[in-house]
C-alpha atoms as a PDB file:
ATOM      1  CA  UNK A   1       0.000   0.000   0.000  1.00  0.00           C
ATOM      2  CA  UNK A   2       0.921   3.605  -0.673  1.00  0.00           C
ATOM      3  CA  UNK A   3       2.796   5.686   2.209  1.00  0.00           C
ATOM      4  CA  UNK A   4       1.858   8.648   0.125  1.00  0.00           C
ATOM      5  CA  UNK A   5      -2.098  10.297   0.806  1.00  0.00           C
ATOM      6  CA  UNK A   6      -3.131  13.080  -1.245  1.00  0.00           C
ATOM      7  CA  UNK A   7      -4.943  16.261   0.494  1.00  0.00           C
ATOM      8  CA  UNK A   8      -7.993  14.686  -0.980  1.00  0.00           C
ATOM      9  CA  UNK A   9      -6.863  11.191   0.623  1.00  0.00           C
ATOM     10  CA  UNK A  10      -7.075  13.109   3.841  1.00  0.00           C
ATOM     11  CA  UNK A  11     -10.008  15.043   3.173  1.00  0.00           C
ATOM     12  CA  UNK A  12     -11.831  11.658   2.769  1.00  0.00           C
ATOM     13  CA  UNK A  13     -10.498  10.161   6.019  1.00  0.00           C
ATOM     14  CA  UNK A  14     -11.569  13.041   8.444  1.00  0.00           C
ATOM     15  CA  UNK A  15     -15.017  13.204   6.324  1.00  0.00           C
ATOM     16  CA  UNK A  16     -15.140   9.082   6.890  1.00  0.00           C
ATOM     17  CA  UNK A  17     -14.079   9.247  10.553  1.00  0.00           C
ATOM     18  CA  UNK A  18     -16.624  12.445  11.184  1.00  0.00           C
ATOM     19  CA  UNK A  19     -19.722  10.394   9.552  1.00  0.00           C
ATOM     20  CA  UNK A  20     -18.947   7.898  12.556  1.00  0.00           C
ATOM     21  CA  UNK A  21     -18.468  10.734  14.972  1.00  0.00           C
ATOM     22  CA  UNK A  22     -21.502  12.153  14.208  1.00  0.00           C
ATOM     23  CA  UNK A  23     -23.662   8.760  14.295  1.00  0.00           C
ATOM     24  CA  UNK A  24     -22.866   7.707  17.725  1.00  0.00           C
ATOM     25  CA  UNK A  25     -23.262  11.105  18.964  1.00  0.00           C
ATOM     26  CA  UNK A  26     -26.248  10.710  17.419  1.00  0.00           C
ATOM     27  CA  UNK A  27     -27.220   7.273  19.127  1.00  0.00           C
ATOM     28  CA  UNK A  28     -26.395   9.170  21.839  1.00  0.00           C
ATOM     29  CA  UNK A  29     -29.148  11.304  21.824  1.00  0.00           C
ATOM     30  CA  UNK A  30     -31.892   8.702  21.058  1.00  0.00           C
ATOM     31  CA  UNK A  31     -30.663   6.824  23.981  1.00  0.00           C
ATOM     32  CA  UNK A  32     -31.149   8.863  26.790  1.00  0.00           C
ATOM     33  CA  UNK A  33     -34.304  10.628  25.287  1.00  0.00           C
ATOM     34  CA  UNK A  34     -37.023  10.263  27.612  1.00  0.00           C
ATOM     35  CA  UNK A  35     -39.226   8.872  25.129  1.00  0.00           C
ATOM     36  CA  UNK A  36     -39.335   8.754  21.270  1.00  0.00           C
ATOM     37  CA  UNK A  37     -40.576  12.194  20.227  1.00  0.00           C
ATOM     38  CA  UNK A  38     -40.751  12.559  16.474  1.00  0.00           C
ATOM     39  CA  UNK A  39     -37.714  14.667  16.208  1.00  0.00           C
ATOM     40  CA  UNK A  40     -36.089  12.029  18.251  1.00  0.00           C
ATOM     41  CA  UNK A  41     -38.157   9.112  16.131  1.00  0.00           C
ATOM     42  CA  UNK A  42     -36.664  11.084  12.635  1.00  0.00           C
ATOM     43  CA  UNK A  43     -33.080  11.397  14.438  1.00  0.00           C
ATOM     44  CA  UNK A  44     -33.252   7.261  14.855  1.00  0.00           C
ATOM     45  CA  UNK A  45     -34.455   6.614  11.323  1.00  0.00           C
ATOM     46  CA  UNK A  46     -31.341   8.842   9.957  1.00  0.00           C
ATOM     47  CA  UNK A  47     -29.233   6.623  12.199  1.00  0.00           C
ATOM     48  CA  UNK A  48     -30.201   4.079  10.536  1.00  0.00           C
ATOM     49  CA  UNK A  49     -30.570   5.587   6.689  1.00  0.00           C
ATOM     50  CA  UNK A  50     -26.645   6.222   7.188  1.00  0.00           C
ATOM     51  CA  UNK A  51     -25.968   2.977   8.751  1.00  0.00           C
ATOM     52  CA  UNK A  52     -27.985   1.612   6.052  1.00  0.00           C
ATOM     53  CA  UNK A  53     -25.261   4.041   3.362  1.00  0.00           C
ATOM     54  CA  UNK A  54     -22.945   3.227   5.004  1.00  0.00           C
ATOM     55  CA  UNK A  55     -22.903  -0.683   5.089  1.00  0.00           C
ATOM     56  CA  UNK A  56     -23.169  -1.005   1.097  1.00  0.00           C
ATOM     57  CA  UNK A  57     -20.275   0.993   0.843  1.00  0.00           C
ATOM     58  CA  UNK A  58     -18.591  -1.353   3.720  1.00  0.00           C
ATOM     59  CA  UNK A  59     -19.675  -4.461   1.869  1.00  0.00           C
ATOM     60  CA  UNK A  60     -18.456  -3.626  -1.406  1.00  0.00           C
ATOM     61  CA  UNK A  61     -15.197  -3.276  -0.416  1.00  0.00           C
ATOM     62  CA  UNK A  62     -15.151  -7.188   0.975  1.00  0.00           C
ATOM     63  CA  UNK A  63     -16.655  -8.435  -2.238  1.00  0.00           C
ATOM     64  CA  UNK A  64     -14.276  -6.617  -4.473  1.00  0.00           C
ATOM     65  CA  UNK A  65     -11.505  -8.119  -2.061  1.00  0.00           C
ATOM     66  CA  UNK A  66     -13.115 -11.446  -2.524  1.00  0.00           C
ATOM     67  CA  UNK A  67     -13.522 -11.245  -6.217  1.00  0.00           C
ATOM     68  CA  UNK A  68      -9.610 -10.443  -6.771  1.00  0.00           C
ATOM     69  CA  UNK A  69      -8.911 -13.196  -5.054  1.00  0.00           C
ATOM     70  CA  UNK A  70     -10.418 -15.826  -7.177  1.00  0.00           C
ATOM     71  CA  UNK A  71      -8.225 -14.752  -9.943  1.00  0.00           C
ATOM     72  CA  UNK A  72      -4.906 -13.707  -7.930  1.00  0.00           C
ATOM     73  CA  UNK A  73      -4.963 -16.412  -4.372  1.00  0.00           C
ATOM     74  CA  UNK A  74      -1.538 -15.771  -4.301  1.00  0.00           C
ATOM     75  CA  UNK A  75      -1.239 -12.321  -4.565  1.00  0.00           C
ATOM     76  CA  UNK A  76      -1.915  -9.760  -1.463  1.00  0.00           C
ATOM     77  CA  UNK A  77      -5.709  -8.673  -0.638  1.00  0.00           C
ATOM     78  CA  UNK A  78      -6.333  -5.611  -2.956  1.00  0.00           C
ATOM     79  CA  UNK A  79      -8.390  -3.022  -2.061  1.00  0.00           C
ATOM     80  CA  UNK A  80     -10.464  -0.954  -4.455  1.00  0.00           C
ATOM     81  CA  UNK A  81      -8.616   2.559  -5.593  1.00  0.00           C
ATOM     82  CA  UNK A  82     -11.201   4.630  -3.123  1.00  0.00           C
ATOM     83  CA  UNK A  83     -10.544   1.867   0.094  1.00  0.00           C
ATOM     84  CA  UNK A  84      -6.607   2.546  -0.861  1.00  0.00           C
ATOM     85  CA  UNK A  85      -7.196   6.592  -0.978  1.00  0.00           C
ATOM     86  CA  UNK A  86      -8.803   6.386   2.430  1.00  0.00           C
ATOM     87  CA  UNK A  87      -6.249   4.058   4.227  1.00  0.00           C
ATOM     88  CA  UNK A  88      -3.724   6.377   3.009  1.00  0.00           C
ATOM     89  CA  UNK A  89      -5.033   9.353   4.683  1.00  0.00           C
ATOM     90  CA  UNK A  90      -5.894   7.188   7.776  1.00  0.00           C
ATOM     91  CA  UNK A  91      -2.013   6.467   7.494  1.00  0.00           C
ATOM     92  CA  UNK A  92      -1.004   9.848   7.967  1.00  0.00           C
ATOM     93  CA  UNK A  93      -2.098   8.908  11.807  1.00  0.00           C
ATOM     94  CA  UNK A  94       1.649   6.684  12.011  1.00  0.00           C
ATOM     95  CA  UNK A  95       3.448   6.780   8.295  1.00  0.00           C
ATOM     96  CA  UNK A  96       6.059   4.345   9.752  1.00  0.00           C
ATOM     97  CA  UNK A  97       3.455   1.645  10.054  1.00  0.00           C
ATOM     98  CA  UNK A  98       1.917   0.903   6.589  1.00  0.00           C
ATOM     99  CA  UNK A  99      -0.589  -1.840   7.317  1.00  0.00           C
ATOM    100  CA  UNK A 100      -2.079   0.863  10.087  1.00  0.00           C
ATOM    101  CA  UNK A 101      -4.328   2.972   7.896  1.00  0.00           C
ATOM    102  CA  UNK A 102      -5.911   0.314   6.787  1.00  0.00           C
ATOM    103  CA  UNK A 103      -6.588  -1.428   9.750  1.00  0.00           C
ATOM    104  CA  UNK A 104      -8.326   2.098  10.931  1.00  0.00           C
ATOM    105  CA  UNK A 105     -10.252   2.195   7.272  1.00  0.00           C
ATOM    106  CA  UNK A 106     -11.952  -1.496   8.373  1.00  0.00           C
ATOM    107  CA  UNK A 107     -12.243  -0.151  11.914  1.00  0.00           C
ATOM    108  CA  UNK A 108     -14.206   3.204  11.720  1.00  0.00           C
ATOM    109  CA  UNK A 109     -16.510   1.378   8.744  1.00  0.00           C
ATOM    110  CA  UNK A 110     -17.963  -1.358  11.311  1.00  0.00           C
ATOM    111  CA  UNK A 111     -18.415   1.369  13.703  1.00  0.00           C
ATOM    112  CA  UNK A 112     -20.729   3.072  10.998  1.00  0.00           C
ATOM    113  CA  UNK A 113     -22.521  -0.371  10.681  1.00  0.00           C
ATOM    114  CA  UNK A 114     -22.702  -0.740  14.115  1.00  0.00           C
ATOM    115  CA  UNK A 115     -24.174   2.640  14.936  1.00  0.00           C
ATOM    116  CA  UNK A 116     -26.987   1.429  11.677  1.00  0.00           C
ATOM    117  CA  UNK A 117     -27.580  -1.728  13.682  1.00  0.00           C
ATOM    118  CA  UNK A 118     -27.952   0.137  16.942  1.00  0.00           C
ATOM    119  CA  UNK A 119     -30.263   2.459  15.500  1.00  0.00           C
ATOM    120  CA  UNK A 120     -32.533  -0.053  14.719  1.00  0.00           C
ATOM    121  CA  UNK A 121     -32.489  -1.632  18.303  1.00  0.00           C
ATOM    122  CA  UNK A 122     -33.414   1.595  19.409  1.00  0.00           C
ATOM    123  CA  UNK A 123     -35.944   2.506  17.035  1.00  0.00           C
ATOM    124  CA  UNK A 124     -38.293  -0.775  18.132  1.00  0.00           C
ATOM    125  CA  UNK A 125     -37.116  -0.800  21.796  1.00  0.00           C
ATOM    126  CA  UNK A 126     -40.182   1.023  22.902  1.00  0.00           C
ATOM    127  CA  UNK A 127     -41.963  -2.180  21.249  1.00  0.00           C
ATOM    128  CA  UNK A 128     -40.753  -5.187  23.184  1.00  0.00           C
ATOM    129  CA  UNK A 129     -41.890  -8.095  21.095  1.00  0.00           C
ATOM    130  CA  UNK A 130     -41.038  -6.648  17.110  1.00  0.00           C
ATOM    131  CA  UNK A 131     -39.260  -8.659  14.963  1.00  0.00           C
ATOM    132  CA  UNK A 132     -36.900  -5.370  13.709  1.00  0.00           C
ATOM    133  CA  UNK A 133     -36.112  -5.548  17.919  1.00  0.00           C
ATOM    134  CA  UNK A 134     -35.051  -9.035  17.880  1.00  0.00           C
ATOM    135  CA  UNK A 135     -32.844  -9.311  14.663  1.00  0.00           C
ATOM    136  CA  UNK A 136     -31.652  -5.429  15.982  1.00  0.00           C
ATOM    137  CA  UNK A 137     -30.164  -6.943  19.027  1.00  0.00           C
ATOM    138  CA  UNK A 138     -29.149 -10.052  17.189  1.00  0.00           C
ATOM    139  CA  UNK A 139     -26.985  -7.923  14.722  1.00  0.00           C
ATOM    140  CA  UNK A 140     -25.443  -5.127  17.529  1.00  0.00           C
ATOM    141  CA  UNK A 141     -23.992  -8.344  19.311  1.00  0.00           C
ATOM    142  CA  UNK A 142     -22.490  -9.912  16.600  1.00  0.00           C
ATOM    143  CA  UNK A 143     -21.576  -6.591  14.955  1.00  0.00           C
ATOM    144  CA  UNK A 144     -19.865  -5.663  18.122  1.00  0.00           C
ATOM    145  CA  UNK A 145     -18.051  -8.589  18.381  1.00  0.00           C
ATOM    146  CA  UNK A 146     -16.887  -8.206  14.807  1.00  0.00           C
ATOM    147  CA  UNK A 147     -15.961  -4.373  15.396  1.00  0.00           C
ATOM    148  CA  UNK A 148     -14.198  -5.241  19.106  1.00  0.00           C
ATOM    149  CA  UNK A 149     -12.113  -7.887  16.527  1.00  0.00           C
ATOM    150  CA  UNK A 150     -11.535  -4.663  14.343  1.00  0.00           C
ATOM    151  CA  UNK A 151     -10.262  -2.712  17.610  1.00  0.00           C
ATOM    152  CA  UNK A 152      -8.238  -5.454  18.538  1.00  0.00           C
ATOM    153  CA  UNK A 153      -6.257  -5.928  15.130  1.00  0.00           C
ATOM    154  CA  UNK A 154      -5.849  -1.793  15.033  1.00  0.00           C
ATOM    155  CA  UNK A 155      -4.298  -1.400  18.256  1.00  0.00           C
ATOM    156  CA  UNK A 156      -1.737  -4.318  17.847  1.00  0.00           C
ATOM    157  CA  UNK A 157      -0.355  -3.074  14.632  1.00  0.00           C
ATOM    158  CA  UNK A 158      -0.394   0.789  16.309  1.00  0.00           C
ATOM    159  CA  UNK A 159       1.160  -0.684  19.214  1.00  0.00           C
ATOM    160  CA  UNK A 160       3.618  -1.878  17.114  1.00  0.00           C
ATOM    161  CA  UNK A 161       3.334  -5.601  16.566  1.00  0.00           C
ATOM    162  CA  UNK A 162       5.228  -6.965  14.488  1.00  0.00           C
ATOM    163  CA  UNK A 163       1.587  -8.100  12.370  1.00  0.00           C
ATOM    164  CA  UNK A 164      -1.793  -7.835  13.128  1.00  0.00           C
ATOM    165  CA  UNK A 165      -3.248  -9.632  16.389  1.00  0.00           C
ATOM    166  CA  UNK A 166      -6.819 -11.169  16.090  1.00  0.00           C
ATOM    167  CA  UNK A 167      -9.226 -14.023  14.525  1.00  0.00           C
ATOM    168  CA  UNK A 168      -8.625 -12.979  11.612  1.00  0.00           C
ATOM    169  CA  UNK A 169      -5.162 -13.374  11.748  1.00  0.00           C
ATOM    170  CA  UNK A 170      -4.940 -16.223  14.219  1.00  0.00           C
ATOM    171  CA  UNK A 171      -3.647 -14.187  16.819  1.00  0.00           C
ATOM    172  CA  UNK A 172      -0.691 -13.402  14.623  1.00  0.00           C
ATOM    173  CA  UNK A 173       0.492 -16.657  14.429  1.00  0.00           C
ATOM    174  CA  UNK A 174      -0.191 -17.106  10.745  1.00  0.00           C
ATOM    175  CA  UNK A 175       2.965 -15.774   8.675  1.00  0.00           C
ATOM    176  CA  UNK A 176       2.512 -13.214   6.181  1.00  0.00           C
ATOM    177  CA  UNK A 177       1.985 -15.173   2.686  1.00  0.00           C
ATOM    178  CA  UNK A 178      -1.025 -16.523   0.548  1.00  0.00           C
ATOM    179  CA  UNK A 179      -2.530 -18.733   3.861  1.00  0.00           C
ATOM    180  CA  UNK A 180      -2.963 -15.919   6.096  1.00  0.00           C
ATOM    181  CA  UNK A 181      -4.191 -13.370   3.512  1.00  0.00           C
ATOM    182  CA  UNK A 182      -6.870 -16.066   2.049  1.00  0.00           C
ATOM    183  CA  UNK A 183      -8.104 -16.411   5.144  1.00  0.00           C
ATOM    184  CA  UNK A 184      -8.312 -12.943   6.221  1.00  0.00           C
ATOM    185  CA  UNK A 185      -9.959 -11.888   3.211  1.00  0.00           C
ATOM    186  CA  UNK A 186     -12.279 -14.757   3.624  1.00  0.00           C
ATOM    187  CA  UNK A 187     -13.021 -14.679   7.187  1.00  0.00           C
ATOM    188  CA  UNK A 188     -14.451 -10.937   6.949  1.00  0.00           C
ATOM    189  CA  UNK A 189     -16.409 -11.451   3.620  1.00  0.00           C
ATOM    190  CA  UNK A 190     -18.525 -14.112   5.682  1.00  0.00           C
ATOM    191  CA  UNK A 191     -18.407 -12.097   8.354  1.00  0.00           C
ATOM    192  CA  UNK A 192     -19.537  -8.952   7.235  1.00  0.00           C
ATOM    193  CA  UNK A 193     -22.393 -10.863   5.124  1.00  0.00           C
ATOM    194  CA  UNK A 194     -23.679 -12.351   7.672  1.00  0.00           C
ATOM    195  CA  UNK A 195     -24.149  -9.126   9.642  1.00  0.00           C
ATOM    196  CA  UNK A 196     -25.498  -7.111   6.721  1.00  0.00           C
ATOM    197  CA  UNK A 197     -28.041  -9.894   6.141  1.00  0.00           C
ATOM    198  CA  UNK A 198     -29.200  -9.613   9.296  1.00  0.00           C
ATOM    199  CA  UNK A 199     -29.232  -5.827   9.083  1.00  0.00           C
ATOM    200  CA  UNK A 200     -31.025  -6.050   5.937  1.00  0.00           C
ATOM    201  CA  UNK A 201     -33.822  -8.520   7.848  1.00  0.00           C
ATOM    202  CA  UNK A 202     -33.505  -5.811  10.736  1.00  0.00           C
ATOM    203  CA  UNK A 203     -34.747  -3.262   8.668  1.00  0.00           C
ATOM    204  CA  UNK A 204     -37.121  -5.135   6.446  1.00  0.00           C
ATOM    205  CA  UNK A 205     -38.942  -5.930   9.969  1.00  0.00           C
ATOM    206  CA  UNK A 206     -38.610  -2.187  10.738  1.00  0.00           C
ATOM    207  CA  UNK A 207     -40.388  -1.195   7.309  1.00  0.00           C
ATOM    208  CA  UNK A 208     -43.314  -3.366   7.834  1.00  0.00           C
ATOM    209  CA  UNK A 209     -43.916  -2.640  11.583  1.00  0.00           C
ATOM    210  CA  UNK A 210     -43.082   0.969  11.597  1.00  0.00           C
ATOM    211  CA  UNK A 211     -46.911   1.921  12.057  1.00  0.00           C
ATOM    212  CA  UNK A 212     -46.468   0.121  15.832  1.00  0.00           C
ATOM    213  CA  UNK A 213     -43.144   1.950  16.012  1.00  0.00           C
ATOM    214  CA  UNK A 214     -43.780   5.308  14.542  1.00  0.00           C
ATOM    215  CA  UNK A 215     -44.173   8.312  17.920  1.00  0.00           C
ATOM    216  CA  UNK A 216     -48.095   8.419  17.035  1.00  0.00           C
ATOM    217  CA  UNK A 217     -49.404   4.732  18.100  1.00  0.00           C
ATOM    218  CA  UNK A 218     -46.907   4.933  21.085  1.00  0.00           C
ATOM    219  CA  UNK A 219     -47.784   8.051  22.798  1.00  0.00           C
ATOM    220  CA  UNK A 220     -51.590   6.469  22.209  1.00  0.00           C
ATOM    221  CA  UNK A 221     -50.330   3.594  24.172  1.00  0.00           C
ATOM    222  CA  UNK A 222     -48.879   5.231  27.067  1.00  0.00           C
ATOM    223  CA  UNK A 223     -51.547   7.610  27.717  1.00  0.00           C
ATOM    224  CA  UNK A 224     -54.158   4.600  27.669  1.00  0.00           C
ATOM    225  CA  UNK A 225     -52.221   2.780  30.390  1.00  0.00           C
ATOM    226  CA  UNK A 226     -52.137   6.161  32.577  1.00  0.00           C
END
Protein backbone atom coordinates (compact mmCIF):
# COMPACT_ATOMS: atom_id res chain seq x y z
CA UNK A 1 0.00 0.00 0.00
CA UNK A 2 0.92 3.61 -0.67
CA UNK A 3 2.80 5.69 2.21
CA UNK A 4 1.86 8.65 0.12
CA UNK A 5 -2.10 10.30 0.81
CA UNK A 6 -3.13 13.08 -1.24
CA UNK A 7 -4.94 16.26 0.49
CA UNK A 8 -7.99 14.69 -0.98
CA UNK A 9 -6.86 11.19 0.62
CA UNK A 10 -7.08 13.11 3.84
CA UNK A 11 -10.01 15.04 3.17
CA UNK A 12 -11.83 11.66 2.77
CA UNK A 13 -10.50 10.16 6.02
CA UNK A 14 -11.57 13.04 8.44
CA UNK A 15 -15.02 13.20 6.32
CA UNK A 16 -15.14 9.08 6.89
CA UNK A 17 -14.08 9.25 10.55
CA UNK A 18 -16.62 12.45 11.18
CA UNK A 19 -19.72 10.39 9.55
CA UNK A 20 -18.95 7.90 12.56
CA UNK A 21 -18.47 10.73 14.97
CA UNK A 22 -21.50 12.15 14.21
CA UNK A 23 -23.66 8.76 14.29
CA UNK A 24 -22.87 7.71 17.72
CA UNK A 25 -23.26 11.10 18.96
CA UNK A 26 -26.25 10.71 17.42
CA UNK A 27 -27.22 7.27 19.13
CA UNK A 28 -26.39 9.17 21.84
CA UNK A 29 -29.15 11.30 21.82
CA UNK A 30 -31.89 8.70 21.06
CA UNK A 31 -30.66 6.82 23.98
CA UNK A 32 -31.15 8.86 26.79
CA UNK A 33 -34.30 10.63 25.29
CA UNK A 34 -37.02 10.26 27.61
CA UNK A 35 -39.23 8.87 25.13
CA UNK A 36 -39.34 8.75 21.27
CA UNK A 37 -40.58 12.19 20.23
CA UNK A 38 -40.75 12.56 16.47
CA UNK A 39 -37.71 14.67 16.21
CA UNK A 40 -36.09 12.03 18.25
CA UNK A 41 -38.16 9.11 16.13
CA UNK A 42 -36.66 11.08 12.63
CA UNK A 43 -33.08 11.40 14.44
CA UNK A 44 -33.25 7.26 14.85
CA UNK A 45 -34.45 6.61 11.32
CA UNK A 46 -31.34 8.84 9.96
CA UNK A 47 -29.23 6.62 12.20
CA UNK A 48 -30.20 4.08 10.54
CA UNK A 49 -30.57 5.59 6.69
CA UNK A 50 -26.65 6.22 7.19
CA UNK A 51 -25.97 2.98 8.75
CA UNK A 52 -27.98 1.61 6.05
CA UNK A 53 -25.26 4.04 3.36
CA UNK A 54 -22.95 3.23 5.00
CA UNK A 55 -22.90 -0.68 5.09
CA UNK A 56 -23.17 -1.01 1.10
CA UNK A 57 -20.27 0.99 0.84
CA UNK A 58 -18.59 -1.35 3.72
CA UNK A 59 -19.67 -4.46 1.87
CA UNK A 60 -18.46 -3.63 -1.41
CA UNK A 61 -15.20 -3.28 -0.42
CA UNK A 62 -15.15 -7.19 0.98
CA UNK A 63 -16.65 -8.43 -2.24
CA UNK A 64 -14.28 -6.62 -4.47
CA UNK A 65 -11.51 -8.12 -2.06
CA UNK A 66 -13.11 -11.45 -2.52
CA UNK A 67 -13.52 -11.24 -6.22
CA UNK A 68 -9.61 -10.44 -6.77
CA UNK A 69 -8.91 -13.20 -5.05
CA UNK A 70 -10.42 -15.83 -7.18
CA UNK A 71 -8.23 -14.75 -9.94
CA UNK A 72 -4.91 -13.71 -7.93
CA UNK A 73 -4.96 -16.41 -4.37
CA UNK A 74 -1.54 -15.77 -4.30
CA UNK A 75 -1.24 -12.32 -4.56
CA UNK A 76 -1.91 -9.76 -1.46
CA UNK A 77 -5.71 -8.67 -0.64
CA UNK A 78 -6.33 -5.61 -2.96
CA UNK A 79 -8.39 -3.02 -2.06
CA UNK A 80 -10.46 -0.95 -4.46
CA UNK A 81 -8.62 2.56 -5.59
CA UNK A 82 -11.20 4.63 -3.12
CA UNK A 83 -10.54 1.87 0.09
CA UNK A 84 -6.61 2.55 -0.86
CA UNK A 85 -7.20 6.59 -0.98
CA UNK A 86 -8.80 6.39 2.43
CA UNK A 87 -6.25 4.06 4.23
CA UNK A 88 -3.72 6.38 3.01
CA UNK A 89 -5.03 9.35 4.68
CA UNK A 90 -5.89 7.19 7.78
CA UNK A 91 -2.01 6.47 7.49
CA UNK A 92 -1.00 9.85 7.97
CA UNK A 93 -2.10 8.91 11.81
CA UNK A 94 1.65 6.68 12.01
CA UNK A 95 3.45 6.78 8.29
CA UNK A 96 6.06 4.34 9.75
CA UNK A 97 3.45 1.64 10.05
CA UNK A 98 1.92 0.90 6.59
CA UNK A 99 -0.59 -1.84 7.32
CA UNK A 100 -2.08 0.86 10.09
CA UNK A 101 -4.33 2.97 7.90
CA UNK A 102 -5.91 0.31 6.79
CA UNK A 103 -6.59 -1.43 9.75
CA UNK A 104 -8.33 2.10 10.93
CA UNK A 105 -10.25 2.19 7.27
CA UNK A 106 -11.95 -1.50 8.37
CA UNK A 107 -12.24 -0.15 11.91
CA UNK A 108 -14.21 3.20 11.72
CA UNK A 109 -16.51 1.38 8.74
CA UNK A 110 -17.96 -1.36 11.31
CA UNK A 111 -18.41 1.37 13.70
CA UNK A 112 -20.73 3.07 11.00
CA UNK A 113 -22.52 -0.37 10.68
CA UNK A 114 -22.70 -0.74 14.12
CA UNK A 115 -24.17 2.64 14.94
CA UNK A 116 -26.99 1.43 11.68
CA UNK A 117 -27.58 -1.73 13.68
CA UNK A 118 -27.95 0.14 16.94
CA UNK A 119 -30.26 2.46 15.50
CA UNK A 120 -32.53 -0.05 14.72
CA UNK A 121 -32.49 -1.63 18.30
CA UNK A 122 -33.41 1.59 19.41
CA UNK A 123 -35.94 2.51 17.04
CA UNK A 124 -38.29 -0.77 18.13
CA UNK A 125 -37.12 -0.80 21.80
CA UNK A 126 -40.18 1.02 22.90
CA UNK A 127 -41.96 -2.18 21.25
CA UNK A 128 -40.75 -5.19 23.18
CA UNK A 129 -41.89 -8.09 21.09
CA UNK A 130 -41.04 -6.65 17.11
CA UNK A 131 -39.26 -8.66 14.96
CA UNK A 132 -36.90 -5.37 13.71
CA UNK A 133 -36.11 -5.55 17.92
CA UNK A 134 -35.05 -9.03 17.88
CA UNK A 135 -32.84 -9.31 14.66
CA UNK A 136 -31.65 -5.43 15.98
CA UNK A 137 -30.16 -6.94 19.03
CA UNK A 138 -29.15 -10.05 17.19
CA UNK A 139 -26.99 -7.92 14.72
CA UNK A 140 -25.44 -5.13 17.53
CA UNK A 141 -23.99 -8.34 19.31
CA UNK A 142 -22.49 -9.91 16.60
CA UNK A 143 -21.58 -6.59 14.96
CA UNK A 144 -19.86 -5.66 18.12
CA UNK A 145 -18.05 -8.59 18.38
CA UNK A 146 -16.89 -8.21 14.81
CA UNK A 147 -15.96 -4.37 15.40
CA UNK A 148 -14.20 -5.24 19.11
CA UNK A 149 -12.11 -7.89 16.53
CA UNK A 150 -11.53 -4.66 14.34
CA UNK A 151 -10.26 -2.71 17.61
CA UNK A 152 -8.24 -5.45 18.54
CA UNK A 153 -6.26 -5.93 15.13
CA UNK A 154 -5.85 -1.79 15.03
CA UNK A 155 -4.30 -1.40 18.26
CA UNK A 156 -1.74 -4.32 17.85
CA UNK A 157 -0.36 -3.07 14.63
CA UNK A 158 -0.39 0.79 16.31
CA UNK A 159 1.16 -0.68 19.21
CA UNK A 160 3.62 -1.88 17.11
CA UNK A 161 3.33 -5.60 16.57
CA UNK A 162 5.23 -6.97 14.49
CA UNK A 163 1.59 -8.10 12.37
CA UNK A 164 -1.79 -7.84 13.13
CA UNK A 165 -3.25 -9.63 16.39
CA UNK A 166 -6.82 -11.17 16.09
CA UNK A 167 -9.23 -14.02 14.53
CA UNK A 168 -8.63 -12.98 11.61
CA UNK A 169 -5.16 -13.37 11.75
CA UNK A 170 -4.94 -16.22 14.22
CA UNK A 171 -3.65 -14.19 16.82
CA UNK A 172 -0.69 -13.40 14.62
CA UNK A 173 0.49 -16.66 14.43
CA UNK A 174 -0.19 -17.11 10.74
CA UNK A 175 2.96 -15.77 8.67
CA UNK A 176 2.51 -13.21 6.18
CA UNK A 177 1.99 -15.17 2.69
CA UNK A 178 -1.03 -16.52 0.55
CA UNK A 179 -2.53 -18.73 3.86
CA UNK A 180 -2.96 -15.92 6.10
CA UNK A 181 -4.19 -13.37 3.51
CA UNK A 182 -6.87 -16.07 2.05
CA UNK A 183 -8.10 -16.41 5.14
CA UNK A 184 -8.31 -12.94 6.22
CA UNK A 185 -9.96 -11.89 3.21
CA UNK A 186 -12.28 -14.76 3.62
CA UNK A 187 -13.02 -14.68 7.19
CA UNK A 188 -14.45 -10.94 6.95
CA UNK A 189 -16.41 -11.45 3.62
CA UNK A 190 -18.53 -14.11 5.68
CA UNK A 191 -18.41 -12.10 8.35
CA UNK A 192 -19.54 -8.95 7.23
CA UNK A 193 -22.39 -10.86 5.12
CA UNK A 194 -23.68 -12.35 7.67
CA UNK A 195 -24.15 -9.13 9.64
CA UNK A 196 -25.50 -7.11 6.72
CA UNK A 197 -28.04 -9.89 6.14
CA UNK A 198 -29.20 -9.61 9.30
CA UNK A 199 -29.23 -5.83 9.08
CA UNK A 200 -31.02 -6.05 5.94
CA UNK A 201 -33.82 -8.52 7.85
CA UNK A 202 -33.51 -5.81 10.74
CA UNK A 203 -34.75 -3.26 8.67
CA UNK A 204 -37.12 -5.14 6.45
CA UNK A 205 -38.94 -5.93 9.97
CA UNK A 206 -38.61 -2.19 10.74
CA UNK A 207 -40.39 -1.20 7.31
CA UNK A 208 -43.31 -3.37 7.83
CA UNK A 209 -43.92 -2.64 11.58
CA UNK A 210 -43.08 0.97 11.60
CA UNK A 211 -46.91 1.92 12.06
CA UNK A 212 -46.47 0.12 15.83
CA UNK A 213 -43.14 1.95 16.01
CA UNK A 214 -43.78 5.31 14.54
CA UNK A 215 -44.17 8.31 17.92
CA UNK A 216 -48.09 8.42 17.04
CA UNK A 217 -49.40 4.73 18.10
CA UNK A 218 -46.91 4.93 21.09
CA UNK A 219 -47.78 8.05 22.80
CA UNK A 220 -51.59 6.47 22.21
CA UNK A 221 -50.33 3.59 24.17
CA UNK A 222 -48.88 5.23 27.07
CA UNK A 223 -51.55 7.61 27.72
CA UNK A 224 -54.16 4.60 27.67
CA UNK A 225 -52.22 2.78 30.39
CA UNK A 226 -52.14 6.16 32.58
Amino acid sequence: MSHTASGLDILGAVLLLGWAVAMWAAVAVVAVADRLRPWVFRLAVAIVGLGVVGQLGHIQEHVAQVGYWLFHPNARPWMTPWGTGLANGFGVVDPSKPSLGMEILHFVGNLIFLAGLVGVTLLAGRALHTKARKWGRMGVWMQGIHGLEHLVLTLSVWLGAPRAIGLSTWFGLLDPGPGLWTYRVWWHFVANVVGTVIFAIAVWHLWHERDELSPEPLERRELATV
